[in-house]
PDB file of N, CA and C in Angstrom:
ATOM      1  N   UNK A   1      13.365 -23.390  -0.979  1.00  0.00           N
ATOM      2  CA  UNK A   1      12.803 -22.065  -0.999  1.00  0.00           C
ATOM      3  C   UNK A   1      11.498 -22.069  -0.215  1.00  0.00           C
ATOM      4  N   UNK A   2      11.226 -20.923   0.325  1.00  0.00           N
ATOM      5  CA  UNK A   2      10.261 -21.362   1.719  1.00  0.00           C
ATOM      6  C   UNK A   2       8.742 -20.258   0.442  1.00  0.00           C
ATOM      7  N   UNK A   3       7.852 -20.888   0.846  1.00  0.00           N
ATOM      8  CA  UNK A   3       6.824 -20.329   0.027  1.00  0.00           C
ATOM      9  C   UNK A   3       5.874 -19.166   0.311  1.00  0.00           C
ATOM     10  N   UNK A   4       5.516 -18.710  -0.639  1.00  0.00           N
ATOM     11  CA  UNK A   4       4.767 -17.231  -0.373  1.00  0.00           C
ATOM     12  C   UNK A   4       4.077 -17.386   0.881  1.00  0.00           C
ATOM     13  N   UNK A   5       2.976 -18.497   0.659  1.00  0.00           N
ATOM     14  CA  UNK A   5       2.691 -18.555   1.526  1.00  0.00           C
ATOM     15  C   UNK A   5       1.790 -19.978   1.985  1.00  0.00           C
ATOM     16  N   UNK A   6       1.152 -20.506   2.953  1.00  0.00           N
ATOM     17  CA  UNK A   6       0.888 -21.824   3.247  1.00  0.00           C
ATOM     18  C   UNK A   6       0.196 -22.974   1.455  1.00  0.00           C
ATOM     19  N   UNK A   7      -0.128 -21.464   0.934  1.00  0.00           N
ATOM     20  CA  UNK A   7      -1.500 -22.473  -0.067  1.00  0.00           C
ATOM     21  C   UNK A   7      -0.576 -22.588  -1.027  1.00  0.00           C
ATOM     22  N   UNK A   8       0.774 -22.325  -1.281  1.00  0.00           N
ATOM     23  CA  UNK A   8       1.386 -22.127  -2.363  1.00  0.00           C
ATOM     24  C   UNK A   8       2.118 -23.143  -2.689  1.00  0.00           C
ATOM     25  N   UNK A   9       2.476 -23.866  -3.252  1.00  0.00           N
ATOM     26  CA  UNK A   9       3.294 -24.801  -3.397  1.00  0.00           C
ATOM     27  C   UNK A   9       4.688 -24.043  -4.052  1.00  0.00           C
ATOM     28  N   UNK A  10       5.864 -24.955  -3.671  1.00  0.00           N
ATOM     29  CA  UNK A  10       6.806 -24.773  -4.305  1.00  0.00           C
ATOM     30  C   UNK A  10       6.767 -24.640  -5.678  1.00  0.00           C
ATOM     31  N   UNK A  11       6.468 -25.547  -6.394  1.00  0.00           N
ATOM     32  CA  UNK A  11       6.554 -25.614  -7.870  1.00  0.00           C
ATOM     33  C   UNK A  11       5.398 -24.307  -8.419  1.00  0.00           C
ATOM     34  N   UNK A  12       4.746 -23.971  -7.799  1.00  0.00           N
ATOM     35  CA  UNK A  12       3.862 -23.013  -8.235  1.00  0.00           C
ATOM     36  C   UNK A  12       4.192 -21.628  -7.965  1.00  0.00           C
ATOM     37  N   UNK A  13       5.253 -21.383  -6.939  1.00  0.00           N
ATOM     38  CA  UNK A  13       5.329 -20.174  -6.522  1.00  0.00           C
ATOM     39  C   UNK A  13       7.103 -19.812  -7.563  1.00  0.00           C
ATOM     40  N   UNK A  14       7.430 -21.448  -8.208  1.00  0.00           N
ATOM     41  CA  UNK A  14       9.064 -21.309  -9.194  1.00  0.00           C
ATOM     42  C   UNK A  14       8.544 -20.852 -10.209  1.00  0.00           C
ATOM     43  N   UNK A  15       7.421 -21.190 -10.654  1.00  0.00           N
ATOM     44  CA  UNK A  15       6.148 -20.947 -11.748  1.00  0.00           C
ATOM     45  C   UNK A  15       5.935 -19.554 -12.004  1.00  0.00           C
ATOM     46  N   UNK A  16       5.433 -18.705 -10.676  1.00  0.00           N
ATOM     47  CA  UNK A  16       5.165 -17.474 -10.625  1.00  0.00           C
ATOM     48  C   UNK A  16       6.726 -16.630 -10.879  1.00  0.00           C
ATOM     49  N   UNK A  17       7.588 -17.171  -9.813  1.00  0.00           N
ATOM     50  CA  UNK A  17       9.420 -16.224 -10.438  1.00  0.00           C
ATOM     51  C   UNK A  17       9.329 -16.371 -11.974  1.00  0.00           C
ATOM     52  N   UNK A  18       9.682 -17.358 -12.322  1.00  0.00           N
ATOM     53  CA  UNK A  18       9.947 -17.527 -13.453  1.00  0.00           C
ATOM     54  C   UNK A  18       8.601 -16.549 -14.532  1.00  0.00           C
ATOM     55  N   UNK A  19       7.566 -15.939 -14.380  1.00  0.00           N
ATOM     56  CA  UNK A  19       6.877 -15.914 -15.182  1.00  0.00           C
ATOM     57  C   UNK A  19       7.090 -13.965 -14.750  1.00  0.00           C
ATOM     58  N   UNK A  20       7.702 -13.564 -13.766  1.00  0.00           N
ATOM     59  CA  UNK A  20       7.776 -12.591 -13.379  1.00  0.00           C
ATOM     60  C   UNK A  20       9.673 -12.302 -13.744  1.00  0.00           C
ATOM     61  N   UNK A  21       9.847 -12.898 -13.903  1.00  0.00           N
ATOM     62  CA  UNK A  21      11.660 -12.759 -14.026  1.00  0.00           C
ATOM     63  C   UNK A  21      12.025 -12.264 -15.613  1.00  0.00           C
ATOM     64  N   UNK A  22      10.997 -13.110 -16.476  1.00  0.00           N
ATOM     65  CA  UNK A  22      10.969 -12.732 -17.677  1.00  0.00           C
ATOM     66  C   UNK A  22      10.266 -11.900 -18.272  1.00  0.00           C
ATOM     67  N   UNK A  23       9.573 -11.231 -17.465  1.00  0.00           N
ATOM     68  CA  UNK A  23       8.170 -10.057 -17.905  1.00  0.00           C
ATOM     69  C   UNK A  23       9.024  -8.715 -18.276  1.00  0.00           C
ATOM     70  N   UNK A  24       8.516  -8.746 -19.356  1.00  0.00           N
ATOM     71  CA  UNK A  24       8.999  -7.042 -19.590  1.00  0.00           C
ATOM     72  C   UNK A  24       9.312  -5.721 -18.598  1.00  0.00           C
ATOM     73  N   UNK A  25       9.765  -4.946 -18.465  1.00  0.00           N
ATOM     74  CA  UNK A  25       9.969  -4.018 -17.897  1.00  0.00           C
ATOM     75  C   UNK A  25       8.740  -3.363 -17.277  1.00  0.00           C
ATOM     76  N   UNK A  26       7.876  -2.951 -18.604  1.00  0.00           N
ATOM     77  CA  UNK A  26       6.701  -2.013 -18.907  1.00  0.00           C
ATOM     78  C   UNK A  26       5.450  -3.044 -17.891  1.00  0.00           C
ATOM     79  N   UNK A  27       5.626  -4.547 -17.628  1.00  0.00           N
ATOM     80  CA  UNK A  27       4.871  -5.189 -17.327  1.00  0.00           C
ATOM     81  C   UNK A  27       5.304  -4.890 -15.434  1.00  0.00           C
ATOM     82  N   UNK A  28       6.095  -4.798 -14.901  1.00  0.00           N
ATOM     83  CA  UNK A  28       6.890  -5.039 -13.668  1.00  0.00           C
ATOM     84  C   UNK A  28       6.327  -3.748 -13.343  1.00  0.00           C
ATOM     85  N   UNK A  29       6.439  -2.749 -13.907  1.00  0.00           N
ATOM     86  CA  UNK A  29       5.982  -1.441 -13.309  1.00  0.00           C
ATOM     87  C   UNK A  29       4.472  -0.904 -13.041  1.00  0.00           C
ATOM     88  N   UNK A  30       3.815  -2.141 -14.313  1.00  0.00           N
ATOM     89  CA  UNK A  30       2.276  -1.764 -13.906  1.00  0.00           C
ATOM     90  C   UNK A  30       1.662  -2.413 -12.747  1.00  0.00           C
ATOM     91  N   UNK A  31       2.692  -3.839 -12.725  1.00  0.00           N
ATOM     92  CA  UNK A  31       2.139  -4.566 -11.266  1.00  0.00           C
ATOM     93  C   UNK A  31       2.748  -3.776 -10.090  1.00  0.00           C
ATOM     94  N   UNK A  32       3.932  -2.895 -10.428  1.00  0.00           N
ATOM     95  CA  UNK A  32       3.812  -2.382  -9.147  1.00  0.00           C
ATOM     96  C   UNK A  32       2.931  -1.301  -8.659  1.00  0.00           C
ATOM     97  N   UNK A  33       2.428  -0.694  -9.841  1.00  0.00           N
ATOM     98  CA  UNK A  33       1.747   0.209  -9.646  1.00  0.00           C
ATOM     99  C   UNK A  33       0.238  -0.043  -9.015  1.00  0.00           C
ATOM    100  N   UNK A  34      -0.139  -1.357  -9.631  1.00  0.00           N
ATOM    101  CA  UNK A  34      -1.600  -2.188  -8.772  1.00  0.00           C
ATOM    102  C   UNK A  34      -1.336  -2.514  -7.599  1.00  0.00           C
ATOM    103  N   UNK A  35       0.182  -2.993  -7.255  1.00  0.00           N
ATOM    104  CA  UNK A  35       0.204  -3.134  -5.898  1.00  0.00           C
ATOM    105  C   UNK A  35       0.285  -2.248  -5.091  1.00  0.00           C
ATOM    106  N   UNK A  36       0.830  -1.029  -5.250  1.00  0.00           N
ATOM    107  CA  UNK A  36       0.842   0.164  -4.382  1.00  0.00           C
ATOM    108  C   UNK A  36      -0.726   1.193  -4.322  1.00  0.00           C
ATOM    109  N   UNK A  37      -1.286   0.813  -5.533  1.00  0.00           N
ATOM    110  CA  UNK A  37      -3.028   1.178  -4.782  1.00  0.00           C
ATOM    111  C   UNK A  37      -3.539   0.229  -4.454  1.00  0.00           C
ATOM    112  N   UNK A  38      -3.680  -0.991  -4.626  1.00  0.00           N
ATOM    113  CA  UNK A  38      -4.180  -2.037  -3.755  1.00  0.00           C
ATOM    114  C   UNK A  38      -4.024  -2.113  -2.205  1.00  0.00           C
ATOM    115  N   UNK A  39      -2.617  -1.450  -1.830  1.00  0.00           N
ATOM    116  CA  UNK A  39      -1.981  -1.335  -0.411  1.00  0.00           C
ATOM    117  C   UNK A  39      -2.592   0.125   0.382  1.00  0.00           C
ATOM    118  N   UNK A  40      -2.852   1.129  -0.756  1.00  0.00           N
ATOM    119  CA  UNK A  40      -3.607   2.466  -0.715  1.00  0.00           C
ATOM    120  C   UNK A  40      -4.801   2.236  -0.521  1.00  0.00           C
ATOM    121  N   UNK A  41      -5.305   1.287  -0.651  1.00  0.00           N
ATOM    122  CA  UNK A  41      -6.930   1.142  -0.725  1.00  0.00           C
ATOM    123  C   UNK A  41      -7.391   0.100   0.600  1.00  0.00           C
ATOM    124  N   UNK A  42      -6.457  -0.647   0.485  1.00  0.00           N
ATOM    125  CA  UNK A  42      -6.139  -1.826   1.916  1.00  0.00           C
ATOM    126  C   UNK A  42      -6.124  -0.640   3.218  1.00  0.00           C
ATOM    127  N   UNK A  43      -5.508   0.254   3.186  1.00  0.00           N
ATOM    128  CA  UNK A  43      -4.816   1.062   4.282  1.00  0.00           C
ATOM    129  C   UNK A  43      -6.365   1.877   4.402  1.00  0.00           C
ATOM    130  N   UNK A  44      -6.666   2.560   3.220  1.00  0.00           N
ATOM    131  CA  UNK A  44      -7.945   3.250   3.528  1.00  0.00           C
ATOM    132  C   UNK A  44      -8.702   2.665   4.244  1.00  0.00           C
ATOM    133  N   UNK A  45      -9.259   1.441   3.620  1.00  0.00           N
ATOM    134  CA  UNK A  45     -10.164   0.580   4.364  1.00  0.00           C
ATOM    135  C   UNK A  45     -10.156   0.031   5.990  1.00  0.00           C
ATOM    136  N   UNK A  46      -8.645  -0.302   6.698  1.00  0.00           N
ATOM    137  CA  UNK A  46      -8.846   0.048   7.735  1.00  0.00           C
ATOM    138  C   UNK A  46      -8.879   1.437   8.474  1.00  0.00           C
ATOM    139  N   UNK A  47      -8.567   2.286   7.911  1.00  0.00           N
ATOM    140  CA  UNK A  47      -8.345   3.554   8.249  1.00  0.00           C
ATOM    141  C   UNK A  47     -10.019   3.854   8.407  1.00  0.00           C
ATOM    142  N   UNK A  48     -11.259   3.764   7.683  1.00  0.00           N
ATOM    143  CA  UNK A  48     -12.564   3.214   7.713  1.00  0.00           C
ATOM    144  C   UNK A  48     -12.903   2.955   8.812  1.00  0.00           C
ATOM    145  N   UNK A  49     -12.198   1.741   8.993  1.00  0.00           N
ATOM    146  CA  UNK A  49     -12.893   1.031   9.875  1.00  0.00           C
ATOM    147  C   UNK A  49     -12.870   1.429  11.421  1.00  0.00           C
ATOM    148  N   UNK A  50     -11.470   2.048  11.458  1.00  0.00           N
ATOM    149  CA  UNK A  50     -11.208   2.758  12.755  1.00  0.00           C
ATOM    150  C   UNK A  50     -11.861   4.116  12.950  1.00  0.00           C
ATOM    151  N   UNK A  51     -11.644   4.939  12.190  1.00  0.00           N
ATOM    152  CA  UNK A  51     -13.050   5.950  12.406  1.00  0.00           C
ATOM    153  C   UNK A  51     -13.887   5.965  11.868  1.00  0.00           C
ATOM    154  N   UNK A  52     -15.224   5.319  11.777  1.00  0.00           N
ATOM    155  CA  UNK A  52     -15.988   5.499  10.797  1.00  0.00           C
ATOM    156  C   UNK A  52     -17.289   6.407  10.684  1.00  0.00           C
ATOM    157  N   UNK A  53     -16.660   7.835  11.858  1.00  0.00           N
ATOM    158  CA  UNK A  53     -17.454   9.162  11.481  1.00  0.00           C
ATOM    159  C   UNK A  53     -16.700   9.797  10.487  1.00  0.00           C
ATOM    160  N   UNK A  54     -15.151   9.470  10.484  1.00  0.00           N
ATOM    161  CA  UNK A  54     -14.627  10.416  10.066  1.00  0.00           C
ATOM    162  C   UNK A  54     -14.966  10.824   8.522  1.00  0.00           C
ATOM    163  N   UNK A  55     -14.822  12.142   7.882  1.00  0.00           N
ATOM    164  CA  UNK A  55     -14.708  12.412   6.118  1.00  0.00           C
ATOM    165  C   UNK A  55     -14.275  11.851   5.331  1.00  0.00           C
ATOM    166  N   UNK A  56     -14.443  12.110   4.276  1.00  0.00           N
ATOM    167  CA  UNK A  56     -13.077  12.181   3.036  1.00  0.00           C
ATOM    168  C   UNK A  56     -11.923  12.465   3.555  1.00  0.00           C
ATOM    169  N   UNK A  57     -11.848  14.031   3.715  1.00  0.00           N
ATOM    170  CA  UNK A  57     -10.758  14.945   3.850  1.00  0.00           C
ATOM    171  C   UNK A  57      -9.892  14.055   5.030  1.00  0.00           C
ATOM    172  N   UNK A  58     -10.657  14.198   5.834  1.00  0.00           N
ATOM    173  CA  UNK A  58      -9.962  13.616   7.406  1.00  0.00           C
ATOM    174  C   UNK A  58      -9.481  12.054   6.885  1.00  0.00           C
ATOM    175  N   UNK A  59      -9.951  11.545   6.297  1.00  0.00           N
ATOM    176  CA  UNK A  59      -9.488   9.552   6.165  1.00  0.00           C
ATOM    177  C   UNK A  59      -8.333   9.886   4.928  1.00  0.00           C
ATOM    178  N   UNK A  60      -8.543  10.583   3.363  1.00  0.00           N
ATOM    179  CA  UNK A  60      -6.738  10.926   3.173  1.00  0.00           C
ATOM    180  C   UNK A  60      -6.015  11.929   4.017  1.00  0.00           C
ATOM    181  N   UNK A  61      -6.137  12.991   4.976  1.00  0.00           N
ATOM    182  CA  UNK A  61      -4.927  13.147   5.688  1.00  0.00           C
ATOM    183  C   UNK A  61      -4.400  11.996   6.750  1.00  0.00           C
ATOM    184  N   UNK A  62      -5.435  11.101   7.402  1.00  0.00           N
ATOM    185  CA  UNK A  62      -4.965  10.024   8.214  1.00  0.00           C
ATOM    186  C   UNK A  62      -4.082   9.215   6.933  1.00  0.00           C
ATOM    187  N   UNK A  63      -4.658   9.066   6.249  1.00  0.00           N
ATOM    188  CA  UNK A  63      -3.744   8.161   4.980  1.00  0.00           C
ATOM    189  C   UNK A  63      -2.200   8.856   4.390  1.00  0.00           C
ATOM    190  N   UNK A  64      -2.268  10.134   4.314  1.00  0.00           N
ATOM    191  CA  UNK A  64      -1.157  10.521   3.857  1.00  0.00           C
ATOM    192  C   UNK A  64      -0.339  10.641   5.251  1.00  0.00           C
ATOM    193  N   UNK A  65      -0.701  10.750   6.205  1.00  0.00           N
ATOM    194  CA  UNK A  65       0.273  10.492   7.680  1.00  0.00           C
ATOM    195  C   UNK A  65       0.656   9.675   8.030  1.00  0.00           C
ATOM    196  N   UNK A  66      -0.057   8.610   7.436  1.00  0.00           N
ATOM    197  CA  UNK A  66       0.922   6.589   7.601  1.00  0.00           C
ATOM    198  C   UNK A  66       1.429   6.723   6.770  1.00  0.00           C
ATOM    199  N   UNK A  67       1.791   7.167   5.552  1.00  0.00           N
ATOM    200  CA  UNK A  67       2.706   6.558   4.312  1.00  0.00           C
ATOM    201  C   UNK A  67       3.738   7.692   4.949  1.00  0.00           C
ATOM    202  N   UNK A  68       3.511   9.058   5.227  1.00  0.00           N
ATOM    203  CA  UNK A  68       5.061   9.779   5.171  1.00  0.00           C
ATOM    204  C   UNK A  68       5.440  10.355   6.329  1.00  0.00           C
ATOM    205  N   UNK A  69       6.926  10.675   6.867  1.00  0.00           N
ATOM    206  CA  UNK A  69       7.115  11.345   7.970  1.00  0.00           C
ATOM    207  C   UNK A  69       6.267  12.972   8.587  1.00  0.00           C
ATOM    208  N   UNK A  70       6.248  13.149   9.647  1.00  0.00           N
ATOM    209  CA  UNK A  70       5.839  13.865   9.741  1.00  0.00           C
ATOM    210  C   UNK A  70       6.174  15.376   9.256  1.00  0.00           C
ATOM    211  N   UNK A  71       7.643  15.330   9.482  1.00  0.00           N
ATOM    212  CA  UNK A  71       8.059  16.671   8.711  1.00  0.00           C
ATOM    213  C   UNK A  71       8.079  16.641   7.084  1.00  0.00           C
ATOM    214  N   UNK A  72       7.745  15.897   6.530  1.00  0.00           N
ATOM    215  CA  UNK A  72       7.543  15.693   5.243  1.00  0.00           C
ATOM    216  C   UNK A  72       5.936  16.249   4.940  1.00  0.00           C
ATOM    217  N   UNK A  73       5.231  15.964   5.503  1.00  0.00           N
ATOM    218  CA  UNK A  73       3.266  16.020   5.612  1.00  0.00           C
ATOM    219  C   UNK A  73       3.715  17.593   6.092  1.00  0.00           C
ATOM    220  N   UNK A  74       3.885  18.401   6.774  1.00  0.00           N
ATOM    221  CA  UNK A  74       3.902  19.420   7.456  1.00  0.00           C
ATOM    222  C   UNK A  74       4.186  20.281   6.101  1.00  0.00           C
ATOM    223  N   UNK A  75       5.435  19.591   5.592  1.00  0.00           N
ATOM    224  CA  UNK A  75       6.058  20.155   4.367  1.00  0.00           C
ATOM    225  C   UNK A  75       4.978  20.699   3.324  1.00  0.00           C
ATOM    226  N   UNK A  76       5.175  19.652   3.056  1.00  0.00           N
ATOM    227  CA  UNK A  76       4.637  19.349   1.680  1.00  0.00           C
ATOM    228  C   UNK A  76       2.826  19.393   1.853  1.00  0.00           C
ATOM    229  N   UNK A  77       2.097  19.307   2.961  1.00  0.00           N
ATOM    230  CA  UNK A  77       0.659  19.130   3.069  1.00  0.00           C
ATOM    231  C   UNK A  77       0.432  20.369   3.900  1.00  0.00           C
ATOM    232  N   UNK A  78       0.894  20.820   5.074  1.00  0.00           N
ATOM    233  CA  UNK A  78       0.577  21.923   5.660  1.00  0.00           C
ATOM    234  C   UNK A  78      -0.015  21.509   6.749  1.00  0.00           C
ATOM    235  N   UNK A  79      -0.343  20.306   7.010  1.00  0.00           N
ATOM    236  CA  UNK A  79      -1.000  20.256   8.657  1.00  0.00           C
ATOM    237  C   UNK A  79      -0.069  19.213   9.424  1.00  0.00           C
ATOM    238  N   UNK A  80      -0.355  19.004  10.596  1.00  0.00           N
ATOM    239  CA  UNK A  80       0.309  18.479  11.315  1.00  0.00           C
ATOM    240  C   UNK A  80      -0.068  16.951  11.988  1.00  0.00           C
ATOM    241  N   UNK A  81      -0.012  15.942  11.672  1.00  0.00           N
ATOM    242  CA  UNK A  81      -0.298  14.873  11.821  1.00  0.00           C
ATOM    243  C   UNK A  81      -0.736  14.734  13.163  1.00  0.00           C
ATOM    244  N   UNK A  82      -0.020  15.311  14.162  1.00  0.00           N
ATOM    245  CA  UNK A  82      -0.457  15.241  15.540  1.00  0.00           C
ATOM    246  C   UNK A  82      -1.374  15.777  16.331  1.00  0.00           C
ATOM    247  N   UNK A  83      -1.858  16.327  15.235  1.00  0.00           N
ATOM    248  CA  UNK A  83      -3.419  16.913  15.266  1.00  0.00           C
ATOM    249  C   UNK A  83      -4.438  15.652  15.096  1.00  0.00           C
ATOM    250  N   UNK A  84      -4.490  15.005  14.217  1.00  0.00           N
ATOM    251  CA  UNK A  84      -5.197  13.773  13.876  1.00  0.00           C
ATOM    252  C   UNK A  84      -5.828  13.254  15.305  1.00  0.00           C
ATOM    253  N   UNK A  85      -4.802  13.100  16.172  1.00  0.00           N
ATOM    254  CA  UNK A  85      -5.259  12.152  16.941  1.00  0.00           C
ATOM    255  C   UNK A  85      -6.040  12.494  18.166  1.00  0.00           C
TER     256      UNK A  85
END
């Protein structure tokens, strides 16, 4: 099994399945839920870094235009992503 990643050892990363394979349901959904704002907050932060005059307002519509299609944002948000740029 090839490993997460360089620092990980095998036996440590059978360690982590195994400790995640048996986790409750209620437990699987809260880590996913840390991981999907952790990835929200990751994304902000370069989103930051690339404009960093830009607002609030302006850095979540750049944010809600990487996570969804454009006719979806148009939809559902009302502006047009291709404005952004």
């Amino acid at each position: 099994m090839k490993p997460l990643s360089n620092d990980t050892s095998p036996e440590a990363q059978q360690v982590m399945y195994e400790l995640l394979r048996n986790a409750p349901a209620s437990k699987k959904i809260e880590l996913t839920f840390e991981l999907t704002q952790t990835a929200r907050l990751l994304l902000l932060a370069g989103l930051r870094q690339r404009f960093p005059t830009a607002k609030n307002d302006e850095l979540k519509r750049r944010l809600i235009s990487s996570l969804l299609p454009r006719s979806a944002v148009i939809k559902a948000y009302g502006f047009d992503p291709a404005e952004l740029r």
